[in-house]
PDB file of N, CA and C in Angstrom:
ATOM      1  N   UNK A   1      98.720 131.482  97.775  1.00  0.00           N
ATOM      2  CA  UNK A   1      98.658 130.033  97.829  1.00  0.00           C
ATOM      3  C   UNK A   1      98.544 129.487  96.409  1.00  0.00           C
ATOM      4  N   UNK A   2      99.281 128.499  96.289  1.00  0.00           N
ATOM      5  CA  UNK A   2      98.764 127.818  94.814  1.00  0.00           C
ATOM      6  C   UNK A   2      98.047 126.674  95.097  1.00  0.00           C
ATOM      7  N   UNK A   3      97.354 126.782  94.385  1.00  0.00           N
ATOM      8  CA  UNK A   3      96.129 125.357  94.299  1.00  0.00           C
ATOM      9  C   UNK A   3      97.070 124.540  92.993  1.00  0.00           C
ATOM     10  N   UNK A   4      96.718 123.161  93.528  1.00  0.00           N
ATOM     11  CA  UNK A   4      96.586 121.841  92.710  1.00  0.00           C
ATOM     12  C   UNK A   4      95.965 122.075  91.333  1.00  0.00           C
ATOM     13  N   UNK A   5      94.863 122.459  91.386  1.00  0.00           N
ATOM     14  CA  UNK A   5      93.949 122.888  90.221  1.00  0.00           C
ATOM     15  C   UNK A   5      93.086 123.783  89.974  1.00  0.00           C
ATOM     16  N   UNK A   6      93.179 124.628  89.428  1.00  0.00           N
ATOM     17  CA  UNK A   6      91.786 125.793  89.147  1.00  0.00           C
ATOM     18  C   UNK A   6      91.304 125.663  87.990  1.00  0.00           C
ATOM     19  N   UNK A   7      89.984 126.029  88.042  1.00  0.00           N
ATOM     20  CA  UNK A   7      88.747 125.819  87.500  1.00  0.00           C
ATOM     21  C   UNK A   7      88.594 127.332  87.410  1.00  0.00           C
ATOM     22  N   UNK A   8      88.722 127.666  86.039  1.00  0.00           N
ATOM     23  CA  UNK A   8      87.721 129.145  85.536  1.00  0.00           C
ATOM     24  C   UNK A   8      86.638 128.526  84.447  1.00  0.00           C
ATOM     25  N   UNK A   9      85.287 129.244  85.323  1.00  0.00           N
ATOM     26  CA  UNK A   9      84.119 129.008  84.521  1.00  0.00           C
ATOM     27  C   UNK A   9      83.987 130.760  83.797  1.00  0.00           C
ATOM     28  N   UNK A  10      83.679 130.215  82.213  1.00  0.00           N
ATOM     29  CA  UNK A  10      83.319 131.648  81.482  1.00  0.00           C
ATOM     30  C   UNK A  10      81.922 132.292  82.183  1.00  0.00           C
ATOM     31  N   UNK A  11      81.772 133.202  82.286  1.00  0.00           N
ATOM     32  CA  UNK A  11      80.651 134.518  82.923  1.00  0.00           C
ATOM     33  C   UNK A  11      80.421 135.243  82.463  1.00  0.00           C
ATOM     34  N   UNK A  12      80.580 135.294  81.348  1.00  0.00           N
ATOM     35  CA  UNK A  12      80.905 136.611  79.971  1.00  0.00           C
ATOM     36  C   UNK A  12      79.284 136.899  79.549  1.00  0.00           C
ATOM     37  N   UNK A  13      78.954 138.187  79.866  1.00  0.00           N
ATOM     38  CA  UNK A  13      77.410 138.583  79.723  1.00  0.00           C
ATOM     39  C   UNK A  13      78.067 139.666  78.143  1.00  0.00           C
ATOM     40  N   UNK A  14      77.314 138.811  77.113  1.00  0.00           N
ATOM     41  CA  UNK A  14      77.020 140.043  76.319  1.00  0.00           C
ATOM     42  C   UNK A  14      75.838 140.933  76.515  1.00  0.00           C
ATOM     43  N   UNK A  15      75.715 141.734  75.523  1.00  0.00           N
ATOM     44  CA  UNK A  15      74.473 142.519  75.146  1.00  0.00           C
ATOM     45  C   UNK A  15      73.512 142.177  74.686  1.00  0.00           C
ATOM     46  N   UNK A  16      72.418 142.248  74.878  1.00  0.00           N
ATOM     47  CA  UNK A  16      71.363 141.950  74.304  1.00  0.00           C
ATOM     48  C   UNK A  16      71.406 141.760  72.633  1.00  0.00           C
ATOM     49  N   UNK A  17      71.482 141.081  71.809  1.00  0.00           N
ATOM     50  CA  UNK A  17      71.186 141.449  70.028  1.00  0.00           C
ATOM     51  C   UNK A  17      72.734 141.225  70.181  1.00  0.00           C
ATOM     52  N   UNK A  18      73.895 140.965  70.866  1.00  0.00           N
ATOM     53  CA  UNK A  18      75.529 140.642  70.245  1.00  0.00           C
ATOM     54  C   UNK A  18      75.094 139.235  69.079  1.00  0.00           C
ATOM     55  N   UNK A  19      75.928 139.207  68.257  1.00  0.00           N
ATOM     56  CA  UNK A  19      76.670 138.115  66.915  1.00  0.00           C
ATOM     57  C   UNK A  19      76.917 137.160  67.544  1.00  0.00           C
ATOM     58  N   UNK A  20      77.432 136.936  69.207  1.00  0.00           N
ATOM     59  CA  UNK A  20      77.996 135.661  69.327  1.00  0.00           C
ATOM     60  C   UNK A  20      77.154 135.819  70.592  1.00  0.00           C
ATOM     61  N   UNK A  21      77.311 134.411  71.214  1.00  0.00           N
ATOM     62  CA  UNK A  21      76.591 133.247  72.072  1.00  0.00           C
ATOM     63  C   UNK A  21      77.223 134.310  73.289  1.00  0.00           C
ATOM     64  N   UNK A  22      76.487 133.885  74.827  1.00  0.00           N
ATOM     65  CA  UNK A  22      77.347 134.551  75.655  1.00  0.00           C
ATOM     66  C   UNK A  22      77.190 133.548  76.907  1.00  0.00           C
ATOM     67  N   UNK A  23      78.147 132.605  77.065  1.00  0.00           N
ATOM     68  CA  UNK A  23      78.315 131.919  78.590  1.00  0.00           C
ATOM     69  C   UNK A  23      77.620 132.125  79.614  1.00  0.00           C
ATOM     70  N   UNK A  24      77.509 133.455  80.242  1.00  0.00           N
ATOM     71  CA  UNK A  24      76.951 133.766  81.581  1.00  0.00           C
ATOM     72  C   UNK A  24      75.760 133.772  81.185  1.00  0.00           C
ATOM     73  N   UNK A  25      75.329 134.073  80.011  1.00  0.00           N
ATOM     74  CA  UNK A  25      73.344 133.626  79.842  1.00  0.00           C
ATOM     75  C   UNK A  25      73.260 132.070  79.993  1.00  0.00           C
ATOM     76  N   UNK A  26      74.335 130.961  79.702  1.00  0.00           N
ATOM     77  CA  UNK A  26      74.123 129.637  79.862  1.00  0.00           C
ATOM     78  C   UNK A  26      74.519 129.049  81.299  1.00  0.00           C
ATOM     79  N   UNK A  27      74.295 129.664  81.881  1.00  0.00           N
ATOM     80  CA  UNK A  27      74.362 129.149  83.505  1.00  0.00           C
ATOM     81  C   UNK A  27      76.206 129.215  84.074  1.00  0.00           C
ATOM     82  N   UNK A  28      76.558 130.127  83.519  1.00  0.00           N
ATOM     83  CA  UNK A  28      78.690 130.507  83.757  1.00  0.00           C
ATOM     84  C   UNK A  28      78.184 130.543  85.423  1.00  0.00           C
ATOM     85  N   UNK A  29      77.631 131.782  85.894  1.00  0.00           N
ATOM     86  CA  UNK A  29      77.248 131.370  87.475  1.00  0.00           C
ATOM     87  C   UNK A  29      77.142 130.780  88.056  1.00  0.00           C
ATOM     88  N   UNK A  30      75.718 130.180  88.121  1.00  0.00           N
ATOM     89  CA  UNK A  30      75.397 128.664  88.597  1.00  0.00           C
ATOM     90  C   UNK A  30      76.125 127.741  88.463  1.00  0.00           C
ATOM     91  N   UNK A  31      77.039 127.403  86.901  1.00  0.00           N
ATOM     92  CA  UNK A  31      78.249 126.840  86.967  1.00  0.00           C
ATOM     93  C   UNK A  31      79.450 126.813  88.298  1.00  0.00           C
ATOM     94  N   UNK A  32      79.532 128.151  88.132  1.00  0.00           N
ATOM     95  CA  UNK A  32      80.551 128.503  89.271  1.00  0.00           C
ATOM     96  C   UNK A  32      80.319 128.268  90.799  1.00  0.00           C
ATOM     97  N   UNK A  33      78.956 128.027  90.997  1.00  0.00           N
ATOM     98  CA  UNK A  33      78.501 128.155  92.347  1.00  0.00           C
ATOM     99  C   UNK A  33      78.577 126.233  92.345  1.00  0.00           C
ATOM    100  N   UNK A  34      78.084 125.662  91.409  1.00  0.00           N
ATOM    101  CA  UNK A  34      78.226 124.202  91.962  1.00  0.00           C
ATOM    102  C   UNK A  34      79.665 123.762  91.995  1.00  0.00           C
ATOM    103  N   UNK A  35      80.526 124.095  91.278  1.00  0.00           N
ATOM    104  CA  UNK A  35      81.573 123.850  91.255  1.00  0.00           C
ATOM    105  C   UNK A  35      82.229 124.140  92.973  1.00  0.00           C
ATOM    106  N   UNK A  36      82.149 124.763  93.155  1.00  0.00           N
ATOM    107  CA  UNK A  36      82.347 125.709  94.414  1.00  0.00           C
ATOM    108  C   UNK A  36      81.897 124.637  95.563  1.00  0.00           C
ATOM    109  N   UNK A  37      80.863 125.080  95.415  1.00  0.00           N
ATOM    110  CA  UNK A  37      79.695 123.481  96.198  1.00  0.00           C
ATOM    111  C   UNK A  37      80.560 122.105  96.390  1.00  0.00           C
ATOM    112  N   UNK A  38      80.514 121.501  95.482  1.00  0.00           N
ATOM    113  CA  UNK A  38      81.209 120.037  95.340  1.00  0.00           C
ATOM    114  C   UNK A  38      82.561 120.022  95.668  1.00  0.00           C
ATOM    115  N   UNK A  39      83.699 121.332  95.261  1.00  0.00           N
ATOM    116  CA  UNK A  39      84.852 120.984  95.806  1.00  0.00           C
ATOM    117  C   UNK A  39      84.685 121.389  97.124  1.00  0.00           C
ATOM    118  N   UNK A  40      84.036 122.115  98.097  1.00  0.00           N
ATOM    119  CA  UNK A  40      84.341 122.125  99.548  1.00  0.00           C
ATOM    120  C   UNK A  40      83.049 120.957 100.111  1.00  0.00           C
ATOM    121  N   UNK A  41      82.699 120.178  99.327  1.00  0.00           N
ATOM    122  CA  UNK A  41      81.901 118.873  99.786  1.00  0.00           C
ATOM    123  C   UNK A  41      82.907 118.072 100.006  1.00  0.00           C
ATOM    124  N   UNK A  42      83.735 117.814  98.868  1.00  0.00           N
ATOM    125  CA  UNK A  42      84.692 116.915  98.765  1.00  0.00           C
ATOM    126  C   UNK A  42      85.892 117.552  99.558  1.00  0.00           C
ATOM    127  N   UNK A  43      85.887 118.523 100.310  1.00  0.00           N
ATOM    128  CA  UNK A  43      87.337 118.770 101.170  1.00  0.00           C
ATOM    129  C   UNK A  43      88.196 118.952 100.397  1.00  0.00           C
ATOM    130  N   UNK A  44      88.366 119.569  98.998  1.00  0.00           N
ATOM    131  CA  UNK A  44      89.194 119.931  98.262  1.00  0.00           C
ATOM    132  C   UNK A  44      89.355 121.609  98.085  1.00  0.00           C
ATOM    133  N   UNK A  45      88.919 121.967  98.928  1.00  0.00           N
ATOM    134  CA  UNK A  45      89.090 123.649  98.524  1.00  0.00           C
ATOM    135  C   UNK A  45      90.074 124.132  99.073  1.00  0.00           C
ATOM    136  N   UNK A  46      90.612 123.626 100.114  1.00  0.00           N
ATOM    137  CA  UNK A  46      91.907 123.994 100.277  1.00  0.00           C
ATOM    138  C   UNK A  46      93.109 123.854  99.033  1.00  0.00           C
ATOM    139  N   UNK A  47      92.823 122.909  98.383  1.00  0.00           N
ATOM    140  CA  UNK A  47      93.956 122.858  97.432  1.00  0.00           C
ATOM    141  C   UNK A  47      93.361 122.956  95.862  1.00  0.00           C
ATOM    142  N   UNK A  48      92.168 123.544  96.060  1.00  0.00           N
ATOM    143  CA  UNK A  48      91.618 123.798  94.287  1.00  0.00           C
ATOM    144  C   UNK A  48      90.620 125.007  94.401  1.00  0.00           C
ATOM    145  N   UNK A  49      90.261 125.062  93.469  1.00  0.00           N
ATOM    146  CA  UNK A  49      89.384 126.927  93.349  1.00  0.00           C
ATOM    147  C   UNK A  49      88.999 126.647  91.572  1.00  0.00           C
ATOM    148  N   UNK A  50      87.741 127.257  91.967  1.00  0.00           N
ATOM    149  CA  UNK A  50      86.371 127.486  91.029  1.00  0.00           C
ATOM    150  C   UNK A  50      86.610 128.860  91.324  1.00  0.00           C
ATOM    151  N   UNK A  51      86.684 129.814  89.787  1.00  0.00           N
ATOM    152  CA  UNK A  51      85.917 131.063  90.352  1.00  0.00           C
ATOM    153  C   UNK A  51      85.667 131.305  88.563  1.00  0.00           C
ATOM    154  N   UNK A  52      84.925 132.588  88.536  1.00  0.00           N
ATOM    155  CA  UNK A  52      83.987 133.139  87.543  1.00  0.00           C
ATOM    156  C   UNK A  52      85.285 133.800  86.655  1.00  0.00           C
ATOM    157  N   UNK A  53      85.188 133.843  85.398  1.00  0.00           N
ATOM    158  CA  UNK A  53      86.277 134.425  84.740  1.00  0.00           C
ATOM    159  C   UNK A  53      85.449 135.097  83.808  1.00  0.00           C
ATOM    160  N   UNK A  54      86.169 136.389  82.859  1.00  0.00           N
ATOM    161  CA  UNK A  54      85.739 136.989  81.476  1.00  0.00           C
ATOM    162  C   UNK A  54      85.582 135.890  80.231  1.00  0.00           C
ATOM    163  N   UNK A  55      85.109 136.317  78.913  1.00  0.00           N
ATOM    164  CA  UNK A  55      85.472 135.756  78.356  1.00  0.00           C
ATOM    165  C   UNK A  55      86.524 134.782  77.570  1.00  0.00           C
ATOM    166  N   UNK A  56      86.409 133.239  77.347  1.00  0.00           N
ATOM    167  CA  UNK A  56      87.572 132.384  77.034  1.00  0.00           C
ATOM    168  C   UNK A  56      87.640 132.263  75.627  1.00  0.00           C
ATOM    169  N   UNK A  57      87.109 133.123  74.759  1.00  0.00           N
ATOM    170  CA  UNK A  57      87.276 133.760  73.198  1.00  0.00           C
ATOM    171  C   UNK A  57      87.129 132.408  72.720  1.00  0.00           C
ATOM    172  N   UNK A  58      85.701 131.489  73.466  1.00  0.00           N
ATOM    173  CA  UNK A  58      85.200 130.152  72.630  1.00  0.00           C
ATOM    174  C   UNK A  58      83.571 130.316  72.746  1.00  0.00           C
ATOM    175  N   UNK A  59      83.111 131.187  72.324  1.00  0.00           N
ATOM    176  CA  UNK A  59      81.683 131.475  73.054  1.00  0.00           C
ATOM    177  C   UNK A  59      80.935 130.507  71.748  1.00  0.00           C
ATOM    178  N   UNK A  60      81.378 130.359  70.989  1.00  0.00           N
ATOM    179  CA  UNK A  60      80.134 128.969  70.207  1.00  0.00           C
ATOM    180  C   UNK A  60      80.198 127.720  71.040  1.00  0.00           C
ATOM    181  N   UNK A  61      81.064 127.499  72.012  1.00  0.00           N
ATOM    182  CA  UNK A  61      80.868 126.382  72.121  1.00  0.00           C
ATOM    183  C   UNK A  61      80.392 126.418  74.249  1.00  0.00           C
ATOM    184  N   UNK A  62      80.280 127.717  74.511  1.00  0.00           N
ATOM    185  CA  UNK A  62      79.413 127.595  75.751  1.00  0.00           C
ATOM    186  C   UNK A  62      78.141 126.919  76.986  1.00  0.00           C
ATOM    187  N   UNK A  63      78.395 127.120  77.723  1.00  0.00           N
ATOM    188  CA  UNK A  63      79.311 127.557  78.554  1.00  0.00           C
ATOM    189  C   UNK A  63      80.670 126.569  78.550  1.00  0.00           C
ATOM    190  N   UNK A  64      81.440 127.421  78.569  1.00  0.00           N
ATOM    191  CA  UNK A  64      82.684 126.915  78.690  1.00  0.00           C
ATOM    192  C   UNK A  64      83.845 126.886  79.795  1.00  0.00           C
ATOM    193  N   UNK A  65      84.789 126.330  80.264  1.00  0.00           N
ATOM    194  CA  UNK A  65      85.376 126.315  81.928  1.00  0.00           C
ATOM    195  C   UNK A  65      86.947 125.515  80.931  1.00  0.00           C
ATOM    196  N   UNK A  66      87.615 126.137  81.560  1.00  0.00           N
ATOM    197  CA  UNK A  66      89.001 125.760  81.679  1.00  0.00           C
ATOM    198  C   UNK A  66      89.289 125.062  83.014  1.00  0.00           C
ATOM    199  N   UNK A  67      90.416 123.876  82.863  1.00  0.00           N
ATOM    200  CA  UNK A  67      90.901 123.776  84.027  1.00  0.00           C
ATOM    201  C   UNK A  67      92.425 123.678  84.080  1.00  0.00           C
ATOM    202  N   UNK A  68      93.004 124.603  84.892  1.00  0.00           N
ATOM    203  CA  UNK A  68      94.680 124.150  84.970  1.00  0.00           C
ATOM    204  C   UNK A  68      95.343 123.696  86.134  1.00  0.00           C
ATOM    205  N   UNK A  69      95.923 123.361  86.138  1.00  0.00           N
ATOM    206  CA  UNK A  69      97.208 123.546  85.406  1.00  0.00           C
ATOM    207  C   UNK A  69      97.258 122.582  83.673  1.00  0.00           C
ATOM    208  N   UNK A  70      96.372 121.646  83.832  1.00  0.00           N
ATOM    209  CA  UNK A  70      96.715 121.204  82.389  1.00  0.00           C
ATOM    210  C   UNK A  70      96.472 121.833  80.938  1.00  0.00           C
ATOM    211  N   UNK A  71      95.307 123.197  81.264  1.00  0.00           N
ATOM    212  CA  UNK A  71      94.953 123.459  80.223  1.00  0.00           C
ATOM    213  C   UNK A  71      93.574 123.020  79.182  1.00  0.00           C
ATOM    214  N   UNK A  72      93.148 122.054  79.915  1.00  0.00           N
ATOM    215  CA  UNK A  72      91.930 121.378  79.521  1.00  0.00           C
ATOM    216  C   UNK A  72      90.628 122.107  80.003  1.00  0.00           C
ATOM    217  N   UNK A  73      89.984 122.691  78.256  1.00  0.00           N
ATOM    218  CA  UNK A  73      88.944 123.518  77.809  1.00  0.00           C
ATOM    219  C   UNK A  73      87.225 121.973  77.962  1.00  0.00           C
ATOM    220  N   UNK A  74      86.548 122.225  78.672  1.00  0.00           N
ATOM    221  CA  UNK A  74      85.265 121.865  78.809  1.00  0.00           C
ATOM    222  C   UNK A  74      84.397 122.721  77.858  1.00  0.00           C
ATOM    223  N   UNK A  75      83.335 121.923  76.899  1.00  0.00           N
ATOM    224  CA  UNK A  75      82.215 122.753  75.958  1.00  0.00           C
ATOM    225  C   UNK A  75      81.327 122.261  76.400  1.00  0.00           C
ATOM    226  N   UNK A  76      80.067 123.365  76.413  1.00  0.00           N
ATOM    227  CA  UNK A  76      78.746 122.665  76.584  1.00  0.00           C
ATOM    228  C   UNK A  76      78.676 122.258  77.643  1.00  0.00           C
ATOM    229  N   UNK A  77      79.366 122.639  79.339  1.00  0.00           N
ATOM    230  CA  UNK A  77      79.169 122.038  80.225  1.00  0.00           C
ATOM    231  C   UNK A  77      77.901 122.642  80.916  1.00  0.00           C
ATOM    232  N   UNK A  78      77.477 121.442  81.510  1.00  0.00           N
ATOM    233  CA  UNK A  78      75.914 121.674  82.099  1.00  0.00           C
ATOM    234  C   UNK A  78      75.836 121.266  83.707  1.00  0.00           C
ATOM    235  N   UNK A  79      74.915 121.940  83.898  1.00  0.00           N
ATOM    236  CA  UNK A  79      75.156 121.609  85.664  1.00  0.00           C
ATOM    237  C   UNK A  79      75.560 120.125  86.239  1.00  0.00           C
ATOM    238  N   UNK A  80      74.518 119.231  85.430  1.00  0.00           N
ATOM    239  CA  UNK A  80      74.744 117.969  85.330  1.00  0.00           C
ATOM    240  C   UNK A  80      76.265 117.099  85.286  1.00  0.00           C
ATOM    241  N   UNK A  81      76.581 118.110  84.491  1.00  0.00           N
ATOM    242  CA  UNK A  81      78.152 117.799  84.061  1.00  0.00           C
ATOM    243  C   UNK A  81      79.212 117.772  85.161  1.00  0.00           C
ATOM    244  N   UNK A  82      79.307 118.745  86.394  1.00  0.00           N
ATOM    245  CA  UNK A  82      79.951 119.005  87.378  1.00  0.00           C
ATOM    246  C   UNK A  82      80.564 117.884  88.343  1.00  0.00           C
ATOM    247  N   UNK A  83      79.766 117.711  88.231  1.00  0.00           N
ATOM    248  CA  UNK A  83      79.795 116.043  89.092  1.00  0.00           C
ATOM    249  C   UNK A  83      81.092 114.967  89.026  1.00  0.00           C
ATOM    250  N   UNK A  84      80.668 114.759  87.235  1.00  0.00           N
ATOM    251  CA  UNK A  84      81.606 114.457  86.685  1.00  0.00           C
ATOM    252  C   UNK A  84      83.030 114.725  86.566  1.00  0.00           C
ATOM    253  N   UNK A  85      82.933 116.156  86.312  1.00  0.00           N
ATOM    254  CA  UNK A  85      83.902 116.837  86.120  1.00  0.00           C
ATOM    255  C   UNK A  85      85.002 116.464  87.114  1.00  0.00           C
ATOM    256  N   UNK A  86      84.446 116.656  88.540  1.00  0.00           N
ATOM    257  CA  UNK A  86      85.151 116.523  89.320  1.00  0.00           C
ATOM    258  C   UNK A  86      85.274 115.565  90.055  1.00  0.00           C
ATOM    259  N   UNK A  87      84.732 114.390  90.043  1.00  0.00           N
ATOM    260  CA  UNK A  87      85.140 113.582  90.598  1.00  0.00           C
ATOM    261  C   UNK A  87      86.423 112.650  89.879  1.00  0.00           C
ATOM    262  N   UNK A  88      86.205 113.053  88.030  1.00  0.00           N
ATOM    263  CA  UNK A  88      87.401 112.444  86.815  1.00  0.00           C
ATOM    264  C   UNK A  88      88.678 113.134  86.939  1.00  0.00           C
ATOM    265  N   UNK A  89      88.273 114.337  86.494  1.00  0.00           N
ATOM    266  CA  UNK A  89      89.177 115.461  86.680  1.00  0.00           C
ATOM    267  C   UNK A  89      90.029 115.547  87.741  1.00  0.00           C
ATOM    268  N   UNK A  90      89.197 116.249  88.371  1.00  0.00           N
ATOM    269  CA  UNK A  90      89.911 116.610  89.796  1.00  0.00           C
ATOM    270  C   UNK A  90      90.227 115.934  90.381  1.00  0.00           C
ATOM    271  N   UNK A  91      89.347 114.858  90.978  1.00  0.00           N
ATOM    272  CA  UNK A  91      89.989 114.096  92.215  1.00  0.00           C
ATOM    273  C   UNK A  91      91.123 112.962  91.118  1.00  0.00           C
ATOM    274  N   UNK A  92      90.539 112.255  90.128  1.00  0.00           N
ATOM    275  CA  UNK A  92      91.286 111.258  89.800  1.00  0.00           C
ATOM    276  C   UNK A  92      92.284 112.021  88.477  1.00  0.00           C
ATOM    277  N   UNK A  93      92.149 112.890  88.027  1.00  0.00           N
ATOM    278  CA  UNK A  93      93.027 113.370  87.244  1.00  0.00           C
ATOM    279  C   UNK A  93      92.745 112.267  85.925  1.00  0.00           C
ATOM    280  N   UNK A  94      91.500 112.487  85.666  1.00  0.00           N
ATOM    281  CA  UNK A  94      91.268 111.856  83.964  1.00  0.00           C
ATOM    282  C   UNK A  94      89.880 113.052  83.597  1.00  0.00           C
ATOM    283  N   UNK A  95      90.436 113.767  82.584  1.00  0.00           N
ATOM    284  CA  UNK A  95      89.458 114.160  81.771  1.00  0.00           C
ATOM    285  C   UNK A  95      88.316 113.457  81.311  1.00  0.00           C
ATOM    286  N   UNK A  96      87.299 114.492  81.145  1.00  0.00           N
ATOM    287  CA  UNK A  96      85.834 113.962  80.830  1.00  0.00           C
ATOM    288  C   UNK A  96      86.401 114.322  79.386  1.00  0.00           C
ATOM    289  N   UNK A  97      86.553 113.581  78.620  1.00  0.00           N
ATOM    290  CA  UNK A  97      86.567 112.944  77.468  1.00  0.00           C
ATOM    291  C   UNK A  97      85.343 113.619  76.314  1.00  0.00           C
ATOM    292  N   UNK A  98      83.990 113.251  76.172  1.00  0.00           N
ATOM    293  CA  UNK A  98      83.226 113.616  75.623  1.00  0.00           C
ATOM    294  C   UNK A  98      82.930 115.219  75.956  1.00  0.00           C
ATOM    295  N   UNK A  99      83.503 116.068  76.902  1.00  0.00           N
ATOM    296  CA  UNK A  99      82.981 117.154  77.384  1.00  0.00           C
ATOM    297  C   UNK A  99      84.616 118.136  76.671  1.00  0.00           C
ATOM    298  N   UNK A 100      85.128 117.428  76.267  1.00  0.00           N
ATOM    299  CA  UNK A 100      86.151 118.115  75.919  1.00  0.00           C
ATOM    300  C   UNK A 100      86.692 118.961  74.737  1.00  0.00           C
ATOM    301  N   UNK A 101      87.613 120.620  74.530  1.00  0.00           N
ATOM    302  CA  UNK A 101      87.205 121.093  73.447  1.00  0.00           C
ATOM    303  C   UNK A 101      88.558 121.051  72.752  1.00  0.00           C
ATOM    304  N   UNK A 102      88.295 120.399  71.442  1.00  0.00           N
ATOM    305  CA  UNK A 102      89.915 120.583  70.904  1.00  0.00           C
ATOM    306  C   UNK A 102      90.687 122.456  70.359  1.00  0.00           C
ATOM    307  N   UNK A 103      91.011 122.691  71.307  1.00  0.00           N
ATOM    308  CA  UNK A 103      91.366 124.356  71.240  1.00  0.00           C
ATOM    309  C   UNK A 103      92.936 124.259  70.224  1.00  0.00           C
TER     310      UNK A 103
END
């Protein structure tokens, strides 16, 4: 099936003592689970999908979530943020603006 839009949230667990930041210590899960949440609230899961991905080789600016088909990188998204996300995003097709990463 193709979805309208998917949503990969980063989940990327480093090691304890790694050089760089690691997503899944900043809530990549819980990310993934509200996301999940809100689109089958909103009756959109038939035509969109949240799921957990590897690293998106942007870990300074974590947690981080892609959404495509457009390609639009989210930084710093917070549970809080979800909401948003998808009611701009997704349902109305306008990016959250301030949440956005110039890749």
């Amino acid at each position: 099936m193709k979805y309208k839009k998917h949503i990969f949230v980063c989940t990327n667990q480093r090691p304890e003592g790694a050089t760089r930041p690691s997503c899944g210590d900043e809530r990549g899960s819980a990310l993934v689970s509200e996301f999940k949440k809100q689109i089958k609230e909103k009756g959109l899961n038939v035509e969109m999908r949240a799921q957990k991905t590897g690293c998106l080789d942007v870990c300074d600016f974590g947690p981080a979530i892609v959404v495509y088909p457009e390609g639009v990188f989210y930084q710093f998204v917070q549970l809080d943020d979800v909401a948003e996300i998808v009611e701009s995003h997704l349902v109305n097709n306008i990016p959250v603006e301030r949440l956005k990463m110039n890749v």
